[in-house]
Protein backbone atom coordinates (compact mmCIF):
# COMPACT_ATOMS: atom_id res chain seq x y z
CA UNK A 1 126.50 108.88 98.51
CA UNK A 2 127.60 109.47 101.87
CA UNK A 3 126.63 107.16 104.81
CA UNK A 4 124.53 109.81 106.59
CA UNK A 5 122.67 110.20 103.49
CA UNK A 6 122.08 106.82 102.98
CA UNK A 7 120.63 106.33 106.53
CA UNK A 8 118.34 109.35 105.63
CA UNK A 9 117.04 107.79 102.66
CA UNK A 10 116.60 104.62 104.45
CA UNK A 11 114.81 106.25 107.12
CA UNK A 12 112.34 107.97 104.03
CA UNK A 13 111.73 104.19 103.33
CA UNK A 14 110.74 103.18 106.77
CA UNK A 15 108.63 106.17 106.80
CA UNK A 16 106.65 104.88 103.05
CA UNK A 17 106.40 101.73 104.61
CA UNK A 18 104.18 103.50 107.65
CA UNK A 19 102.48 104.88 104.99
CA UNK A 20 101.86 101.80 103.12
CA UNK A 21 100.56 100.67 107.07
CA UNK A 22 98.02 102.86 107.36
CA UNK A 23 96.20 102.21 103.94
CA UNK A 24 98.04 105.28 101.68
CA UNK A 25 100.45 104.90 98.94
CA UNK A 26 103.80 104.01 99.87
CA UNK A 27 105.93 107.22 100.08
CA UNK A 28 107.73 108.80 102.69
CA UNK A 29 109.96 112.18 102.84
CA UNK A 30 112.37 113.23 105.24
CA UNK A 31 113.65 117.01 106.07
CA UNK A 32 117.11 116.84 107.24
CA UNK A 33 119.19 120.16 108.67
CA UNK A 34 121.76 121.76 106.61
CA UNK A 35 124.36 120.12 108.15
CA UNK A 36 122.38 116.68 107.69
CA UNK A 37 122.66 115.71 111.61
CA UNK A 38 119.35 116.07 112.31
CA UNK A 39 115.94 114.81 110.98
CA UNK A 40 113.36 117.93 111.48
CA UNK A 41 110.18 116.21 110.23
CA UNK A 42 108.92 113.45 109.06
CA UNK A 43 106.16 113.17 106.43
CA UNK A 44 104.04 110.05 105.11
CA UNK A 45 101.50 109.85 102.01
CA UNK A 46 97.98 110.98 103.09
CA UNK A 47 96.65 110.70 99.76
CA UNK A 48 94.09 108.06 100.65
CA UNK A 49 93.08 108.06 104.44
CA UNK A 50 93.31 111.58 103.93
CA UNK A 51 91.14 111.83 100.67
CA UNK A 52 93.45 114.82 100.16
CA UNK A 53 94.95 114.43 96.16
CA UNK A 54 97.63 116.41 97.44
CA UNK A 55 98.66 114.58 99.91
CA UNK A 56 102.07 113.85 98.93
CA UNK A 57 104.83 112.83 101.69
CA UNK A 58 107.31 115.16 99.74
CA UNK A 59 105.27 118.42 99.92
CA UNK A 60 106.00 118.10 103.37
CA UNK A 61 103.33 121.08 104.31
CA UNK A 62 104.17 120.44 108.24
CA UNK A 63 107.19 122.81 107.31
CA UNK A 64 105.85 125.67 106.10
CA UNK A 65 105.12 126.70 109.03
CA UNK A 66 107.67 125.60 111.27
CA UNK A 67 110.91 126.95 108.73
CA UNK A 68 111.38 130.06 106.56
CA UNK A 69 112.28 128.75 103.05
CA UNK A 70 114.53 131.66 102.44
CA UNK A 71 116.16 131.29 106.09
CA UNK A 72 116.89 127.39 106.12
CA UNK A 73 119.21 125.17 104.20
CA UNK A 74 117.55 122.34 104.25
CA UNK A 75 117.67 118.91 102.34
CA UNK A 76 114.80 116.83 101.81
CA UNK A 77 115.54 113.10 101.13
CA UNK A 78 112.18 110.89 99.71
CA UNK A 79 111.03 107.89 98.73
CA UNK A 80 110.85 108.19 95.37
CA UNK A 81 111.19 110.92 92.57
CA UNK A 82 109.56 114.14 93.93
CA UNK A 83 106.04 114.71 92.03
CA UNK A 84 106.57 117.09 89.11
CA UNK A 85 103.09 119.13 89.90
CA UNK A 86 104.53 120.96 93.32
């Protein structure tokens, strides 16, 4: 693992702490660029305080909008395994 990708996955840490903060589970995703420079978004568990079931940090929804799938090369680092049911 590189060092940039370690400080990514750290940062998806910091962000399940948050999480963990504000009364959800404790899981946190990050979307990185292709080139893994830059952090586009930021996503916390809202299971809970959002009494949303699929509110899971690593679904990251905020990017649907924002990014075309088929357009962006994009790496999402979490914290923890990705759920199985997206």
């Amino acid at each position: 693992m590189t060092e940039p990708e370690i400080v990514h996955l750290r940062n998806a840490i910091t962000v399940a702490w948050s999480a963990r903060r504000h009364g959800n589970h404790p899981f946190g995703a990050v979307l990185v660029d292709a080139r893994g420079r830059r952090v586009l978004l930021r996503a916390e568990n809202t299971v809970v305080m959002g009494r949303d079931l699929t509110g899971h940090a690593e679904m990251v929804r905020l990017a649907s909008p924002r990014f075309r799938p088929r357009r962006w090369r994009l790496t999402l680092y979490a914290s923890a395994e990705p759920c199985a049911i997206q």
